[in-house]
C-alpha atoms as a PDB file:
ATOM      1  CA  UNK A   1     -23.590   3.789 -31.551  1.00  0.00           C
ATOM      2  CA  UNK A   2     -21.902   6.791 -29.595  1.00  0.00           C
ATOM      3  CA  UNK A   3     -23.461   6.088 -26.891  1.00  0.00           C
ATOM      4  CA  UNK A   4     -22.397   2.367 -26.506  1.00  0.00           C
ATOM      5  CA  UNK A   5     -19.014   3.990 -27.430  1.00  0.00           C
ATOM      6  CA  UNK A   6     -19.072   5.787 -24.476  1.00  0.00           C
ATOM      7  CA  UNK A   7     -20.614   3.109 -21.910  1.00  0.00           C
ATOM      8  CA  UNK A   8     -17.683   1.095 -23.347  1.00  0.00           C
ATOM      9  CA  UNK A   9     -15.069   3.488 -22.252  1.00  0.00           C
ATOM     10  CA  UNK A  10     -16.647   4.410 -18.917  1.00  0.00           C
ATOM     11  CA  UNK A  11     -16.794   0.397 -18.081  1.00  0.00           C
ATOM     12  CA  UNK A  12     -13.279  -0.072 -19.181  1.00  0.00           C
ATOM     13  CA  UNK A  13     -11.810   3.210 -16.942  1.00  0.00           C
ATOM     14  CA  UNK A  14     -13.781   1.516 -14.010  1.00  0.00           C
ATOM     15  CA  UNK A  15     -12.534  -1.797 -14.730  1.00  0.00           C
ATOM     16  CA  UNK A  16      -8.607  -0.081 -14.749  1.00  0.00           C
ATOM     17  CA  UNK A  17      -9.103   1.898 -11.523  1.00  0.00           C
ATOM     18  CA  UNK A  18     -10.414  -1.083  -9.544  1.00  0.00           C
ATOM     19  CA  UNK A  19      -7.498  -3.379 -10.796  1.00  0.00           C
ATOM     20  CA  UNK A  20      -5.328  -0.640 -10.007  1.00  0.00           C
ATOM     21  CA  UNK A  21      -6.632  -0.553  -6.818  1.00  0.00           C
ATOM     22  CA  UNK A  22      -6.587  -4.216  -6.291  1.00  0.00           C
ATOM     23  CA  UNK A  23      -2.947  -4.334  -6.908  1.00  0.00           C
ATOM     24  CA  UNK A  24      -2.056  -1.607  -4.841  1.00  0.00           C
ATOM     25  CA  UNK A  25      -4.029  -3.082  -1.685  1.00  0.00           C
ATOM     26  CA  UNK A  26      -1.623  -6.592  -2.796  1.00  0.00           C
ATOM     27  CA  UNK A  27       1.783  -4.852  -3.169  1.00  0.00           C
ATOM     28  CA  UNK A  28       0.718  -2.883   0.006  1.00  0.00           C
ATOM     29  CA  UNK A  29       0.459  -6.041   1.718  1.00  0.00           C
ATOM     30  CA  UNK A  30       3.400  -7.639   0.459  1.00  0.00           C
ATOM     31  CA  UNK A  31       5.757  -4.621   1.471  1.00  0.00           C
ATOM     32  CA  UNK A  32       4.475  -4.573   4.683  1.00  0.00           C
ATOM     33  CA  UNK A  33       5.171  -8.302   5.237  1.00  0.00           C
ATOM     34  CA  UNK A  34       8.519  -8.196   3.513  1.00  0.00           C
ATOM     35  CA  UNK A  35       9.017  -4.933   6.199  1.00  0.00           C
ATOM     36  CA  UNK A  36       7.941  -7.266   9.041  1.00  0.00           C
ATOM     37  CA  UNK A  37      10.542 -10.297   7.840  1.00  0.00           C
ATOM     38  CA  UNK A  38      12.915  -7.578   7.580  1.00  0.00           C
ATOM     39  CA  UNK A  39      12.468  -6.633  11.318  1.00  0.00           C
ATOM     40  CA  UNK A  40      12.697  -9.778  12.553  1.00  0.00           C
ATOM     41  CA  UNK A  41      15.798 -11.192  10.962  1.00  0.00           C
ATOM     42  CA  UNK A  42      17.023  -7.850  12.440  1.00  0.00           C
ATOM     43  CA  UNK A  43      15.740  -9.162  16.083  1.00  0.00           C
ATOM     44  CA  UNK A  44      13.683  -6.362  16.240  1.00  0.00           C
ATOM     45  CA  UNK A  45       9.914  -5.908  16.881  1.00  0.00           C
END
C-alpha cells in the first residue's frame, strides 16, 4: 500500500510540473504576441 502511495504522488508531481510547463510555454507565447501587437500599433518593427 506505501508503495502505491508513493507511485501516486510521484505521478501526480510529474503530472503538475508538465502542466506547469505547458502553461508557461502558452503564456510565453501569448506575451510575446501581445509584445509584437504592441510594436506594431507603435509603427515599430
Amino acid at each position: 500500500m506505501r508503495v502505491l502511495l508513493e507511485e501516486a504522488r510521484l505521478l501526480s508531481r510529474d503530472l503538475a510540473h508538465h502542466r506547469r510547463a505547458r502553461l508557461e510555454a502558452v503564456i510565453g507565447r501569448t506575451l510575446d504576441e501581445v509584445d509584437r501587437q504592441v510594436g506594431e500599433m507603435r509603427g515599430g518593427p
